[in-house]
Protein backbone atom coordinates (compact mmCIF):
# COMPACT_ATOMS: atom_id res chain seq x y z
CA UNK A 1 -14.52 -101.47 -41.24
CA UNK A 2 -10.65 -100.49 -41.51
CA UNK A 3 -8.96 -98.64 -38.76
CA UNK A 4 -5.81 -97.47 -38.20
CA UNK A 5 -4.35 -97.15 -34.44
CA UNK A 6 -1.27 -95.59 -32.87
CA UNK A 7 0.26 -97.35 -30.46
CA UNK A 8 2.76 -97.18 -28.19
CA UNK A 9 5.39 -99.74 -28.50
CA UNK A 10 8.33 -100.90 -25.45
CA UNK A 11 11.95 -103.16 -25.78
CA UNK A 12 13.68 -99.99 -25.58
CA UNK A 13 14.27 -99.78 -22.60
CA UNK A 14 12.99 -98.92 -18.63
CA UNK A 15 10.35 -96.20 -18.91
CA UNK A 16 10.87 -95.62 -23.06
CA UNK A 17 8.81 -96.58 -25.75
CA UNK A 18 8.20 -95.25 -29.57
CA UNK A 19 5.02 -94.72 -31.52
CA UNK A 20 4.27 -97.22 -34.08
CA UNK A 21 1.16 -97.41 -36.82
CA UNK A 22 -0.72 -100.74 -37.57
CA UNK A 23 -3.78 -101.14 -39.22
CA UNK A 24 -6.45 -103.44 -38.39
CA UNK A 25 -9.58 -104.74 -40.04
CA UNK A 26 -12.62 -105.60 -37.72
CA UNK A 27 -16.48 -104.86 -37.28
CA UNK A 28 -16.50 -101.95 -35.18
CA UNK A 29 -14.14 -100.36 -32.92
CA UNK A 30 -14.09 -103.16 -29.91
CA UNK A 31 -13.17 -105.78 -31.81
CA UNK A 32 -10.24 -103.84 -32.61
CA UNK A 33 -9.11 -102.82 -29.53
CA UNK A 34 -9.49 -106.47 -28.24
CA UNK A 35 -7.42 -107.70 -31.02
CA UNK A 36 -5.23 -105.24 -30.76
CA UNK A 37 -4.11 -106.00 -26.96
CA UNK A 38 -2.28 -109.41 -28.22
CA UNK A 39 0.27 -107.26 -31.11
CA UNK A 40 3.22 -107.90 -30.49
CA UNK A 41 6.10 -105.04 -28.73
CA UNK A 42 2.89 -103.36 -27.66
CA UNK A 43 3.29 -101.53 -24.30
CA UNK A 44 1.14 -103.76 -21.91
CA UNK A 45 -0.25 -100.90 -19.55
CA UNK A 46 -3.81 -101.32 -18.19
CA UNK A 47 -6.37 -102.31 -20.69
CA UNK A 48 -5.94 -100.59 -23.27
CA UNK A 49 -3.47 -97.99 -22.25
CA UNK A 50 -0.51 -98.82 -24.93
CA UNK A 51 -2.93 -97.09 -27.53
CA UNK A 52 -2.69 -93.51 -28.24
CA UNK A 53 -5.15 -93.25 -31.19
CA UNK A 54 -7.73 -95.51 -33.23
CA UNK A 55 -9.29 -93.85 -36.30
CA UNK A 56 -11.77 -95.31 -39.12
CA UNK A 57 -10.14 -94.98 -42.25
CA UNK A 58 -11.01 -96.29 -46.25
CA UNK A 59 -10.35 -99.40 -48.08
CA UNK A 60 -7.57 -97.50 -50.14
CA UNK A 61 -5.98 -96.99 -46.39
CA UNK A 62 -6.02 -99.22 -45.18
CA UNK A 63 -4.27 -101.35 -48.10
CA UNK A 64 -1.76 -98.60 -48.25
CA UNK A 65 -1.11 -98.70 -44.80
CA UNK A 66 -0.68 -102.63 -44.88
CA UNK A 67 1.49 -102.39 -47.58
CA UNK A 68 4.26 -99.81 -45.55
CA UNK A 69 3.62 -102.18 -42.54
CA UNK A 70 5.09 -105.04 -44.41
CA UNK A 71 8.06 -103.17 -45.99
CA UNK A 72 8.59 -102.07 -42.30
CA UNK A 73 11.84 -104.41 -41.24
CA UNK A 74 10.82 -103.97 -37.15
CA UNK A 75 7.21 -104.87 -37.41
CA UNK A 76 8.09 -108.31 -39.29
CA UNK A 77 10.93 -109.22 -36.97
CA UNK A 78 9.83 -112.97 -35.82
């Protein structure tokens, strides 16, 4: 199963933070949000609480999405 969450990402400064897209592959919806807790410049509020959104999307996608994830400069930032 694909999924694509919106998440709310920090570094930018006291009490700011941005919305950013990532798209994850995993069995069902859990396994996602567990993974999901370790991404990096993802707002660590309570469990869970840096993601806005998490929706099952297609193959096609999800390969799409994966695609503008790595021509995004910020998200691939070591």
């Amino acid at each position: 199963m694909y999924f694509k969450l919106v998440m709310e990402g920090g570094h930018v400064g006291a009490g700011k933070s941005y919305d950013m897209v990532r798209y994850f592959e995993g069995d069902d919806i859990f396994c996602v949000l567990a993974s999901s807790i370790h991404t990096p410049r993802l707002k660590k509020k309570e469990f869970g609480g840096g993601i806005k959104f998490i929706k099952e999307i297609s193959w096609r996608e999800y390969i799409h999405g994966k695609g503008q994830e790595r021509r995004n400069p910020y998200l691939n930032r070591n």
